[in-house]
C-alpha atoms as a PDB file:
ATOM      1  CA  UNK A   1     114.185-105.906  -4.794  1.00  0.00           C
ATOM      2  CA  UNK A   2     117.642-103.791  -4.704  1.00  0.00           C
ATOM      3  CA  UNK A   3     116.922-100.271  -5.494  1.00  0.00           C
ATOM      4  CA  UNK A   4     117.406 -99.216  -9.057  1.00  0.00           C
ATOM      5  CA  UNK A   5     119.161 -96.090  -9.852  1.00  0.00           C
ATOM      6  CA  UNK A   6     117.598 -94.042 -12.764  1.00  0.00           C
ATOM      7  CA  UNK A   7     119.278 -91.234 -14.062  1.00  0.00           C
ATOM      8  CA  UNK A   8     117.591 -88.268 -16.308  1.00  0.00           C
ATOM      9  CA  UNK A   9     120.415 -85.454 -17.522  1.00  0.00           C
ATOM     10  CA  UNK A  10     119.541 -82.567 -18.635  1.00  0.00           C
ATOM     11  CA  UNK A  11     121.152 -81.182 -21.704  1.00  0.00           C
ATOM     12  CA  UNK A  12     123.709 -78.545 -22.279  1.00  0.00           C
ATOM     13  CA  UNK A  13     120.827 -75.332 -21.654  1.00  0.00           C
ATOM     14  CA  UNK A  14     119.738 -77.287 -18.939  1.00  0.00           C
ATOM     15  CA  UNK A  15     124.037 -77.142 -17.154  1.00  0.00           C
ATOM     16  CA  UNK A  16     124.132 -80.970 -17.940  1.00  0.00           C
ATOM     17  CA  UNK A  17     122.276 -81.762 -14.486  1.00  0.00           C
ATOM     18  CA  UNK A  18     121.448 -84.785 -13.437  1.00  0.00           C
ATOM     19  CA  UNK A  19     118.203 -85.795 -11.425  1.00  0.00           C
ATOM     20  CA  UNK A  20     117.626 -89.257  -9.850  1.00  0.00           C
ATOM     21  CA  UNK A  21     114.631 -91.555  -9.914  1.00  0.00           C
ATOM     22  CA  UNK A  22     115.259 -94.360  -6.891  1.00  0.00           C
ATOM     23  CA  UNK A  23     113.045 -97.048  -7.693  1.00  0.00           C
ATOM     24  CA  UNK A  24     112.420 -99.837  -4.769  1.00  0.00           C
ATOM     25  CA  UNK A  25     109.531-101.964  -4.350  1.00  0.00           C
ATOM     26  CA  UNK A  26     107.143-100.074  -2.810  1.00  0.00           C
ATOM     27  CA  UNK A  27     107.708 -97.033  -5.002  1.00  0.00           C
ATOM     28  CA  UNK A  28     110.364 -94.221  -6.003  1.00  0.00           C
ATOM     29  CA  UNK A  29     111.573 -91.807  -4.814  1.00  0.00           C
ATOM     30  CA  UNK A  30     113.469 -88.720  -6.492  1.00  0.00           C
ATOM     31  CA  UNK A  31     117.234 -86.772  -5.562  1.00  0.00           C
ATOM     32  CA  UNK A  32     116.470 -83.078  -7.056  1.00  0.00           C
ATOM     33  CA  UNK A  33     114.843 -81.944 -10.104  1.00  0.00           C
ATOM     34  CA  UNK A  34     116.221 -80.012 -13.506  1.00  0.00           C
ATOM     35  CA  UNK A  35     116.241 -76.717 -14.174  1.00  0.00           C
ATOM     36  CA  UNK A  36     114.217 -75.860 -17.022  1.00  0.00           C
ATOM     37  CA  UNK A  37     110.535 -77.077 -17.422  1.00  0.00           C
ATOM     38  CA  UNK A  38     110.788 -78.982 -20.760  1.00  0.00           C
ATOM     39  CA  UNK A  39     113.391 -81.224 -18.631  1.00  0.00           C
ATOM     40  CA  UNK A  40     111.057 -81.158 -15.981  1.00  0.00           C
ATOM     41  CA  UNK A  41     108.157 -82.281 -18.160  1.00  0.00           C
ATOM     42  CA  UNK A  42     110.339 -84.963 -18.771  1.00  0.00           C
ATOM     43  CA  UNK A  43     111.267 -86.262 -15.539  1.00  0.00           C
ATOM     44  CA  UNK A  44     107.801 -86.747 -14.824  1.00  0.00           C
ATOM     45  CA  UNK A  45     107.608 -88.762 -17.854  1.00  0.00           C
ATOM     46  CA  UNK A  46     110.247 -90.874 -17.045  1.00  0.00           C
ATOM     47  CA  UNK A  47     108.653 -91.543 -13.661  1.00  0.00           C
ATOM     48  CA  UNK A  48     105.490 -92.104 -15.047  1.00  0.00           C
ATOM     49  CA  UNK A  49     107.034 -95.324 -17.532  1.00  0.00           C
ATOM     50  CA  UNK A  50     107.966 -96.440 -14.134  1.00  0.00           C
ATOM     51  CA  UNK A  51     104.465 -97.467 -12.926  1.00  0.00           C
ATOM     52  CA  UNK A  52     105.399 -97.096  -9.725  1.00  0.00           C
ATOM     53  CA  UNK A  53     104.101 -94.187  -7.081  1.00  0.00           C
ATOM     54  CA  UNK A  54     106.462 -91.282  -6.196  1.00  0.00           C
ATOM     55  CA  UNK A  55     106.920 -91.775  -2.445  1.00  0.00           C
ATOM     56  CA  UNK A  56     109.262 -88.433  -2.273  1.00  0.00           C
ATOM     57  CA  UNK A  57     111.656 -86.300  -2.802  1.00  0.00           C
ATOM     58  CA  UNK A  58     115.082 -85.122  -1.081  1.00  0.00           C
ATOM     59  CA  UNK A  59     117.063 -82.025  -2.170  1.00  0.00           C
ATOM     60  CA  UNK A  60     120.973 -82.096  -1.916  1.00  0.00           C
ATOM     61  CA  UNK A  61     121.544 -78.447  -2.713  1.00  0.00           C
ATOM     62  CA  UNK A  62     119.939 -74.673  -2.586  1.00  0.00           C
ATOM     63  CA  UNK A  63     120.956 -74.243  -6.279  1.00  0.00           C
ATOM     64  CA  UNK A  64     117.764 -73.526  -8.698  1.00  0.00           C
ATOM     65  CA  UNK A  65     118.934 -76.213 -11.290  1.00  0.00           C
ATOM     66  CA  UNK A  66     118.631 -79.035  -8.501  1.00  0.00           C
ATOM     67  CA  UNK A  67     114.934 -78.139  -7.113  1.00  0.00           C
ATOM     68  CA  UNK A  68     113.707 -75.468  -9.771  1.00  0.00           C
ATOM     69  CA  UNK A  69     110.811 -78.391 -11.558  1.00  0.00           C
ATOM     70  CA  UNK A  70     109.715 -80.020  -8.551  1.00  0.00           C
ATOM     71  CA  UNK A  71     106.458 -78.634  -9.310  1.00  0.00           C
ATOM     72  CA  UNK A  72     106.388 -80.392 -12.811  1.00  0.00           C
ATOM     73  CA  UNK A  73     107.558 -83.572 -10.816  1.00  0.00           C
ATOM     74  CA  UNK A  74     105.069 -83.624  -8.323  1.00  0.00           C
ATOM     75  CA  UNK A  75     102.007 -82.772 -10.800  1.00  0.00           C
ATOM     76  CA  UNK A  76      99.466 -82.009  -7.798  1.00  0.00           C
ATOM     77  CA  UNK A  77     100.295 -85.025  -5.848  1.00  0.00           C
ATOM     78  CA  UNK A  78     100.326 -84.883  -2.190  1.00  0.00           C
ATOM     79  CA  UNK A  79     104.414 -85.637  -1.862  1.00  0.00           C
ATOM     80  CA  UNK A  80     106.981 -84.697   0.582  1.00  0.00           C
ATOM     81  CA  UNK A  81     109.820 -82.676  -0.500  1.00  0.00           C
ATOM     82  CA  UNK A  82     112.863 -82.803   2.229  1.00  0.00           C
ATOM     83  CA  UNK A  83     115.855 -81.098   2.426  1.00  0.00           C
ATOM     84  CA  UNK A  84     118.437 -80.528   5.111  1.00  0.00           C
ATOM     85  CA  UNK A  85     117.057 -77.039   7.290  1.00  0.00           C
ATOM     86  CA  UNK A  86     120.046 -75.341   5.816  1.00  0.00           C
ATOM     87  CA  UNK A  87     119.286 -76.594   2.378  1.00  0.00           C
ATOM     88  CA  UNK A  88     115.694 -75.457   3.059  1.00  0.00           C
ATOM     89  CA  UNK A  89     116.523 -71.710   4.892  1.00  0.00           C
ATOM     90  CA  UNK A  90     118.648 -70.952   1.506  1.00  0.00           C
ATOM     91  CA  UNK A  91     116.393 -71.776  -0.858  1.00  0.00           C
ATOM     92  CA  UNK A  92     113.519 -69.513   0.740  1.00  0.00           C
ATOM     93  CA  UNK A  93     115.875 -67.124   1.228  1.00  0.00           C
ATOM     94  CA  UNK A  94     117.285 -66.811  -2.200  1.00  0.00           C
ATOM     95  CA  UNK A  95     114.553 -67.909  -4.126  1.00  0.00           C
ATOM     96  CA  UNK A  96     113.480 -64.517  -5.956  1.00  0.00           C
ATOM     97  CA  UNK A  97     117.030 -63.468  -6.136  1.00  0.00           C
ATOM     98  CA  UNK A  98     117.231 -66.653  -8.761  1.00  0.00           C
ATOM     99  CA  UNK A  99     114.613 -65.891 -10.231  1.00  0.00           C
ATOM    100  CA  UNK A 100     115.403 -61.861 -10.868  1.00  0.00           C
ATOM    101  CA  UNK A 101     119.260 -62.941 -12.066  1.00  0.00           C
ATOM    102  CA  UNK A 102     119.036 -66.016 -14.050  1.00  0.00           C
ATOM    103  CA  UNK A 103     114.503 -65.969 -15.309  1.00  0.00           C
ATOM    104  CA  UNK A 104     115.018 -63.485 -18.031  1.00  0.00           C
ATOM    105  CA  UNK A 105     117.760 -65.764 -19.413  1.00  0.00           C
ATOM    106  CA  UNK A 106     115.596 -68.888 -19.631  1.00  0.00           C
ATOM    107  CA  UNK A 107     112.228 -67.381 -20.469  1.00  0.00           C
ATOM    108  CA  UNK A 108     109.470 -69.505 -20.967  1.00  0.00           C
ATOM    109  CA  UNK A 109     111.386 -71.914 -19.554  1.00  0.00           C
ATOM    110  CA  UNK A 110     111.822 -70.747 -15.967  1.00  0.00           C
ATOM    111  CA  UNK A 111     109.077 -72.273 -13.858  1.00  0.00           C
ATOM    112  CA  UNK A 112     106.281 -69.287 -12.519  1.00  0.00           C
ATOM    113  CA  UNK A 113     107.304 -70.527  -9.142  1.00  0.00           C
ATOM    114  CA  UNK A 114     108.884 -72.861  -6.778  1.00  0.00           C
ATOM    115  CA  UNK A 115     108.037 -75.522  -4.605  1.00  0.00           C
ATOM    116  CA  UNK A 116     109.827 -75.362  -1.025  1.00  0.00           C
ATOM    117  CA  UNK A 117     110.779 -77.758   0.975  1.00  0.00           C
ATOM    118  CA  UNK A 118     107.842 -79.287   3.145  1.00  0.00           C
ATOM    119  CA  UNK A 119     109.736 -80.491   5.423  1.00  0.00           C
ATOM    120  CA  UNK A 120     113.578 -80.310   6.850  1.00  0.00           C
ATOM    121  CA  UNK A 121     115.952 -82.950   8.528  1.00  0.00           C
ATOM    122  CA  UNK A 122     119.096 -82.821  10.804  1.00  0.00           C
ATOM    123  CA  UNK A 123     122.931 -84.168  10.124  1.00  0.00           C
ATOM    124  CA  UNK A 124     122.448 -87.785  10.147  1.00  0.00           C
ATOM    125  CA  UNK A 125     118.914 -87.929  10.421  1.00  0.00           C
ATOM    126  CA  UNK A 126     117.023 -90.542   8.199  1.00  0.00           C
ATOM    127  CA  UNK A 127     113.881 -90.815   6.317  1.00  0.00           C
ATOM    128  CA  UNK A 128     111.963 -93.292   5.009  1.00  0.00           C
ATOM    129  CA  UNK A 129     109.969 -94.432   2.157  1.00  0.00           C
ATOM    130  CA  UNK A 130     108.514 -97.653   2.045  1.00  0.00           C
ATOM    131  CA  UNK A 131     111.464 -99.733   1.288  1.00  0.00           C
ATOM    132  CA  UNK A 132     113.919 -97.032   0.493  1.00  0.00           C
ATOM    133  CA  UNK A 133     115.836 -95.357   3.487  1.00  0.00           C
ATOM    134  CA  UNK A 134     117.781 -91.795   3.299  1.00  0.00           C
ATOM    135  CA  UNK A 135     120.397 -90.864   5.512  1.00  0.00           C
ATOM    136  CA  UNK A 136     121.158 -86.723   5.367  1.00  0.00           C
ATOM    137  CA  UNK A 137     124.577 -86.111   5.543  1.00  0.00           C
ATOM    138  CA  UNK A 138     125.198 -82.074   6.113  1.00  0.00           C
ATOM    139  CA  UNK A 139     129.081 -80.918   4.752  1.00  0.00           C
ATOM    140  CA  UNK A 140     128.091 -77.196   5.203  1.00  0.00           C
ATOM    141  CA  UNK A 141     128.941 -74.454   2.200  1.00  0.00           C
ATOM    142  CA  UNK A 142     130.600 -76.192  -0.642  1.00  0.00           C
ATOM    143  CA  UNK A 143     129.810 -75.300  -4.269  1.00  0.00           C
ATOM    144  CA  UNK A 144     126.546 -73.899  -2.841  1.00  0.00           C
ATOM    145  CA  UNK A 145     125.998 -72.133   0.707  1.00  0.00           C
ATOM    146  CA  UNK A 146     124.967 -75.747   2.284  1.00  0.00           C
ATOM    147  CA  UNK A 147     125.809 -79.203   0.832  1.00  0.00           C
ATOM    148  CA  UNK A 148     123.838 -82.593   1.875  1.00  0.00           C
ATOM    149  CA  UNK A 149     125.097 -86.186   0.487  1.00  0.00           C
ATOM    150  CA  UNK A 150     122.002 -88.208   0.792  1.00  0.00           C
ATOM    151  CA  UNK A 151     123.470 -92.040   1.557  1.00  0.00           C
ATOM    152  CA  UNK A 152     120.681 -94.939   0.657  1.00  0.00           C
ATOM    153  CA  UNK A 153     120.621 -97.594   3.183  1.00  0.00           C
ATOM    154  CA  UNK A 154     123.103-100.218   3.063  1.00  0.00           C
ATOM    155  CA  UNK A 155     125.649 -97.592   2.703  1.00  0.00           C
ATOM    156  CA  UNK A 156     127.578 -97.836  -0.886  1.00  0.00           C
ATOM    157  CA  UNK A 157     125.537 -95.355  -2.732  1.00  0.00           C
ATOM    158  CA  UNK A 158     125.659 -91.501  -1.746  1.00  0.00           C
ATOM    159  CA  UNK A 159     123.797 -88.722  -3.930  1.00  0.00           C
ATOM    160  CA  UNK A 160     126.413 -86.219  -3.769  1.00  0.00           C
ATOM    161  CA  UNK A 161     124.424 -83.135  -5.096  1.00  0.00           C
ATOM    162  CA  UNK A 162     127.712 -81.006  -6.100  1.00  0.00           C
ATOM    163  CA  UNK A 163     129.998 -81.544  -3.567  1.00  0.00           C
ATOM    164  CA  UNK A 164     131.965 -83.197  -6.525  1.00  0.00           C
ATOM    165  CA  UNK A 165     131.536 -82.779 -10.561  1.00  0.00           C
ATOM    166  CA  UNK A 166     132.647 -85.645 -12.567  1.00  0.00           C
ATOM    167  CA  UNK A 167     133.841 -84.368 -16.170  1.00  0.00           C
ATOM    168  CA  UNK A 168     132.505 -80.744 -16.396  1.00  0.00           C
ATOM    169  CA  UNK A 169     133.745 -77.487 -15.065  1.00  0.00           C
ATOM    170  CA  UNK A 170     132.295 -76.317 -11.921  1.00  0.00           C
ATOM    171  CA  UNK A 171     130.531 -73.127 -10.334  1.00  0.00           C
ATOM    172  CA  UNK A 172     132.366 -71.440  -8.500  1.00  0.00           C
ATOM    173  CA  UNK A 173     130.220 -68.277  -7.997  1.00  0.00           C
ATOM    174  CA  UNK A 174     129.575 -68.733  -3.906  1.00  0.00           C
ATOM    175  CA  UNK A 175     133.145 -68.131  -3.343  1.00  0.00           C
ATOM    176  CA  UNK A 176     133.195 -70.867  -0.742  1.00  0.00           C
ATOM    177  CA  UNK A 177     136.119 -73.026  -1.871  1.00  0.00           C
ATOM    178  CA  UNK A 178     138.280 -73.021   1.114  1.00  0.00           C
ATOM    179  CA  UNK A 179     135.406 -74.331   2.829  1.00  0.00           C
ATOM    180  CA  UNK A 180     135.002 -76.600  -0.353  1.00  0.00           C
ATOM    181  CA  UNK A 181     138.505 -78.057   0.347  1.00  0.00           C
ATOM    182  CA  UNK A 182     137.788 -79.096   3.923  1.00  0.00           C
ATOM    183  CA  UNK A 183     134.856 -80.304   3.375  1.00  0.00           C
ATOM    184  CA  UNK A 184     136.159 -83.024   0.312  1.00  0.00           C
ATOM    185  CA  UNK A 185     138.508 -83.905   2.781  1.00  0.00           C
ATOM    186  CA  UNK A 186     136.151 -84.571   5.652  1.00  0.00           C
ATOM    187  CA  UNK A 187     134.162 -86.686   2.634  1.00  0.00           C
ATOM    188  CA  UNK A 188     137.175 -88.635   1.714  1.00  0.00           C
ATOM    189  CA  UNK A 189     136.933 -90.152   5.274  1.00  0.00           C
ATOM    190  CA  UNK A 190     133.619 -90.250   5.650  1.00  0.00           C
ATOM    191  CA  UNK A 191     132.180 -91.755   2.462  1.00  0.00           C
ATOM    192  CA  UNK A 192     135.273 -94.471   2.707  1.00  0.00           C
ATOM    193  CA  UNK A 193     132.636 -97.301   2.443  1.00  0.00           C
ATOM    194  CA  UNK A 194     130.842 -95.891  -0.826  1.00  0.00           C
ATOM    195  CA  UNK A 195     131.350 -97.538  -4.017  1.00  0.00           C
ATOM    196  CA  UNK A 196     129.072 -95.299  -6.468  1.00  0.00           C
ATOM    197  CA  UNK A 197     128.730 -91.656  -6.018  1.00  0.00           C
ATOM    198  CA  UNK A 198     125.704 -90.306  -7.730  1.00  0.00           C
ATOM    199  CA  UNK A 199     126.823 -86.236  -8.843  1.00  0.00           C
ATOM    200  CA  UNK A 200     125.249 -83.488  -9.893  1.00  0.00           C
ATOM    201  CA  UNK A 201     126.614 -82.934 -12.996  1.00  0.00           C
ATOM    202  CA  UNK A 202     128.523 -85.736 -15.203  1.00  0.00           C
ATOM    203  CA  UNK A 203     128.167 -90.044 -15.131  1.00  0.00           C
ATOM    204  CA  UNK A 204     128.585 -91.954 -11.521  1.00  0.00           C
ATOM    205  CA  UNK A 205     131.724 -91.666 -10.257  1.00  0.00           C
ATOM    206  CA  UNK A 206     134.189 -93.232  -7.774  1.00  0.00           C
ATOM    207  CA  UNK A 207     135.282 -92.026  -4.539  1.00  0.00           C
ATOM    208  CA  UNK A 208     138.363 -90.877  -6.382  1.00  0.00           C
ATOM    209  CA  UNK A 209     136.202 -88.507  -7.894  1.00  0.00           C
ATOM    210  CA  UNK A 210     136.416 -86.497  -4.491  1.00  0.00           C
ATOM    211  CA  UNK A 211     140.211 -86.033  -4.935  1.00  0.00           C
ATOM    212  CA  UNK A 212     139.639 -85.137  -8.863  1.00  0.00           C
ATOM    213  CA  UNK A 213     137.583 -82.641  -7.440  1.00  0.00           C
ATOM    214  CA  UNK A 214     140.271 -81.062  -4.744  1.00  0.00           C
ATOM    215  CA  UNK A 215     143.052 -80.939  -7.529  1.00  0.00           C
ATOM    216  CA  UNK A 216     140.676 -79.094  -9.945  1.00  0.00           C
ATOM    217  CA  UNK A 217     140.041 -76.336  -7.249  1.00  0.00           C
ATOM    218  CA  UNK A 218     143.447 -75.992  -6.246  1.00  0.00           C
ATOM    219  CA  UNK A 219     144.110 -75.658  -9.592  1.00  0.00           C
ATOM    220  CA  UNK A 220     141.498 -73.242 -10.076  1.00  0.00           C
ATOM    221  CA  UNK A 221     142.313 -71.353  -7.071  1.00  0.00           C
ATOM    222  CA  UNK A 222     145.847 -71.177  -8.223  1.00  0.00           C
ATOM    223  CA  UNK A 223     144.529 -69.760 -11.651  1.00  0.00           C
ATOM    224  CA  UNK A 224     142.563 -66.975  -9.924  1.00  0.00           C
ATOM    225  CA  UNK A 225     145.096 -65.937  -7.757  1.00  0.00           C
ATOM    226  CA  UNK A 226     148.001 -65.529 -10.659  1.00  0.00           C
ATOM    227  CA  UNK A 227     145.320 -63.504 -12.454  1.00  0.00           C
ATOM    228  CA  UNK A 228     143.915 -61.383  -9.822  1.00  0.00           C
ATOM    229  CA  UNK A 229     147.526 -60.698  -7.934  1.00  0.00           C
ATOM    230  CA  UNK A 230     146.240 -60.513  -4.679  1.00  0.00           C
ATOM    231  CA  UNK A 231     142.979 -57.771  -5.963  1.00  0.00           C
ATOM    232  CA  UNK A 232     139.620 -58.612  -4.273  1.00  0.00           C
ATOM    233  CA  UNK A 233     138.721 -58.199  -8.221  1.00  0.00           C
ATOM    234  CA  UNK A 234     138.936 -59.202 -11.855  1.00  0.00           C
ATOM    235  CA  UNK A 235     137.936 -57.494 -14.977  1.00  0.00           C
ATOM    236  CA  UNK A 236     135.927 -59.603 -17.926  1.00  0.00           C
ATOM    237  CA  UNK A 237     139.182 -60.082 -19.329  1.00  0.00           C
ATOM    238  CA  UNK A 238     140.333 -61.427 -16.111  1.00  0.00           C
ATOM    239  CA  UNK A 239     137.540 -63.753 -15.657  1.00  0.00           C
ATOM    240  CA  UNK A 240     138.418 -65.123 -19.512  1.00  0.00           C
ATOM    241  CA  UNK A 241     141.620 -65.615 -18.837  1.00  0.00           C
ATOM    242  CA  UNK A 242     140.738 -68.020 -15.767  1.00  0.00           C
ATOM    243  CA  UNK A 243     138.474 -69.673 -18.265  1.00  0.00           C
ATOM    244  CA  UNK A 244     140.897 -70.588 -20.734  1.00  0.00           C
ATOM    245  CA  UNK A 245     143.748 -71.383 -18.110  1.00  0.00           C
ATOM    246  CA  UNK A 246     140.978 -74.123 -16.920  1.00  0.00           C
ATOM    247  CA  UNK A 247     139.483 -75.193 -20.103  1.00  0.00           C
ATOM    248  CA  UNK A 248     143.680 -76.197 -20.675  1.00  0.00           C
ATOM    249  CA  UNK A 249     143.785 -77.764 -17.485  1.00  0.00           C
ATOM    250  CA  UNK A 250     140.875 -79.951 -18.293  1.00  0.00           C
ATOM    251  CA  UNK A 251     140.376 -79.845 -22.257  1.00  0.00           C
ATOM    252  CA  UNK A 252     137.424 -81.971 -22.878  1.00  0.00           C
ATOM    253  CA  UNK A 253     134.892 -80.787 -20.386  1.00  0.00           C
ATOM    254  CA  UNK A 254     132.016 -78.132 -20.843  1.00  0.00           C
ATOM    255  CA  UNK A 255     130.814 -75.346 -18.721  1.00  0.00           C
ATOM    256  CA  UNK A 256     133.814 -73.432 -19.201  1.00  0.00           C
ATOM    257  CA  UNK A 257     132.104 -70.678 -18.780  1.00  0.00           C
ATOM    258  CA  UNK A 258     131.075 -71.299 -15.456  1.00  0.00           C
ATOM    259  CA  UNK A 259     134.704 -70.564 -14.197  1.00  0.00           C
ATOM    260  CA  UNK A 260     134.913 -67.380 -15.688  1.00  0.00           C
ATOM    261  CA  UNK A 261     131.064 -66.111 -14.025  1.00  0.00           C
ATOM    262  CA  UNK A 262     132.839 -67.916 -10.657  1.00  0.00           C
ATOM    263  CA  UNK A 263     136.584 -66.924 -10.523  1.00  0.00           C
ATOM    264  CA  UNK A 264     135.667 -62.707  -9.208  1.00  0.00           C
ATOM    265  CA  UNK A 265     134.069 -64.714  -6.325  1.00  0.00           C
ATOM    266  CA  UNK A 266     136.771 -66.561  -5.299  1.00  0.00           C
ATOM    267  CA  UNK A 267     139.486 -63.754  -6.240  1.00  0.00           C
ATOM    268  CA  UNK A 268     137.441 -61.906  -3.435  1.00  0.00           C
ATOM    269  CA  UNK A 269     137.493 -65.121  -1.194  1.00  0.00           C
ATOM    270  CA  UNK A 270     141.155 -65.549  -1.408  1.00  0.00           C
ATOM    271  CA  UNK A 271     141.721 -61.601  -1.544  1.00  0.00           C
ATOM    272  CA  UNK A 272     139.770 -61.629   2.310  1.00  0.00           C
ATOM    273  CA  UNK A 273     141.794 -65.123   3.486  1.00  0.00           C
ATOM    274  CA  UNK A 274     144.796 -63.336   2.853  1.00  0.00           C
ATOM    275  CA  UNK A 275     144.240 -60.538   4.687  1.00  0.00           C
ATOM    276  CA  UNK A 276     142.421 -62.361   7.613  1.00  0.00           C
ATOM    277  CA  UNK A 277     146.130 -64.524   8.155  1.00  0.00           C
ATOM    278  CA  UNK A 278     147.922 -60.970   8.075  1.00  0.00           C
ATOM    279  CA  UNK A 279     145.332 -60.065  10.612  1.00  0.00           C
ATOM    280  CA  UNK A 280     145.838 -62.902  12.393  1.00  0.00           C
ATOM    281  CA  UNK A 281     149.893 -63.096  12.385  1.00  0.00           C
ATOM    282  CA  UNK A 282     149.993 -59.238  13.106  1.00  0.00           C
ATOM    283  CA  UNK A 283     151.577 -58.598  10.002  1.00  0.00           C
ATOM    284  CA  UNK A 284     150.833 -55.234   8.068  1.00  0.00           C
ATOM    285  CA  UNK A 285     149.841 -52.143   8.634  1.00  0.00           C
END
């Protein structure tokens, strides 16, 4: 049988996240997990109506709302989880610093603990489950400190994790969107031959989400640096004001407020590019 794509989105507590259930013959196999544990609960439930064994699960990201319920997915069953080694080395790393910032927030609703990764894959390296076959593709720090697309065999489908958001606002907190930029552009080329891109946040997309994606961080970037005026950082008023230049830019979408907890990253991002090229051309004091 093809595989068959199910999708389970969180709601607007949960950051509107999506979480995959591949189902092939043999079995399924699962791209992240939600946030919160009722949407965790969930997921398992919607695997369970599937009558079909979990064979896995691969990670595309080190953020908390794309691996935080594994646990609940998994109930006690022997699975692997897989991400790429960078994916993995970020999530141990920043695990409890997650958990400290964002668990009094959520309550109840933040899991006790996480699951880790059990076991970690190379750029380009594949894995398989029964029928279904995953191909890691690494694109470095992106929205998060390390990015993987996982493509499904045969090539047209990619889970893009959040490499690209289709219809929301996006984090912006990591302060990596230079390195954002070059890697949509490296994606462009590189995902040429996918038809359906499976995001993080927001319905299936089309590659021409990836260039959606580079004009709403230029945009952004542009925003940030009007505000900011060269300063490494913004004020809360600052921060609103980004927010409301980008909820004009794209007027329908939610998670404004994302932008404004992101834009003091990237005024500090931009505020060290800019003097790294003075550096660089000699220029200054």
């Amino acid at each position: 049988m093809a595989p068959i794509v199910h999708t389970y989105r969180s709601g607007e507590t949960g950051l509107f996240v999506n979480s995959y259930l591949v189902e092939g013959a043999d079995g399924v196999v699962a791209v992240d997990a939600p946030l919160l544990l009722s949407d965790g609960r969930a997921f398992r439930a919607r695997l369970e109506a599937l009558r079909k064994p979990l064979l896995g699960v691969v990670v595309t990201h080190p953020h908390p709302d794309h691996y935080n319920t594994i646990t609940e997915l998994l109930a006690g069953e022997a699975v692997p989880v897989i991400a790429h080694r960078d994916v993995d080395r970020e999530i141990r790393a920043k695990d409890d610093a997650k958990r400290a910032q964002w668990g009094p927030m959520f309550g109840d609703e933040w899991p006790a603990s996480a699951m880790f990764p059990s076991r970690t894959v190379a750029d380009e390296e594949s894995v398989e489950f029964g029928d279904l076959r995953f191909t890691a593709w690494d694109f470095g720090p992106c929205e998060s400190e390390s990015e993987t697309v996982w493509l499904l065999d045969g090539g047209d489908t990619a889970f893009v994790g959040d490499l690209a958001f289709n219809g929301t606002h996006a984090y912006l907190a990591d302060g990596h969107t230079d390195a954002w930029l070059t890697a949509l552009d490296r994606a462009d080329e590189a995902l040429a031959g996918v038809r359906t891109l499976y995001v993080g946040h927001g319905p299936p997309a089309a590659l021409a989400a990836l260039a959606d994606q580079r004009r709403y961080l230029l945009m952004a970037r542009e925003a940030i640096a009007r505000v900011a005026g060269g300063r490494a950082q913004l004020t809360e008023d600052e921060a609103n004001r980004v927010m409301s230049l980008m909820e004009r830019y794209l007027p329908s979408a939610p998670l404004s407020w994302l932008v404004g907890a992101g834009a003091p990253a990237v005024a500090a991002e931009l505020a060290a590019l800019s003097r790294d090229a003075a550096a660089g051309s000699g220029v200054g004091p």
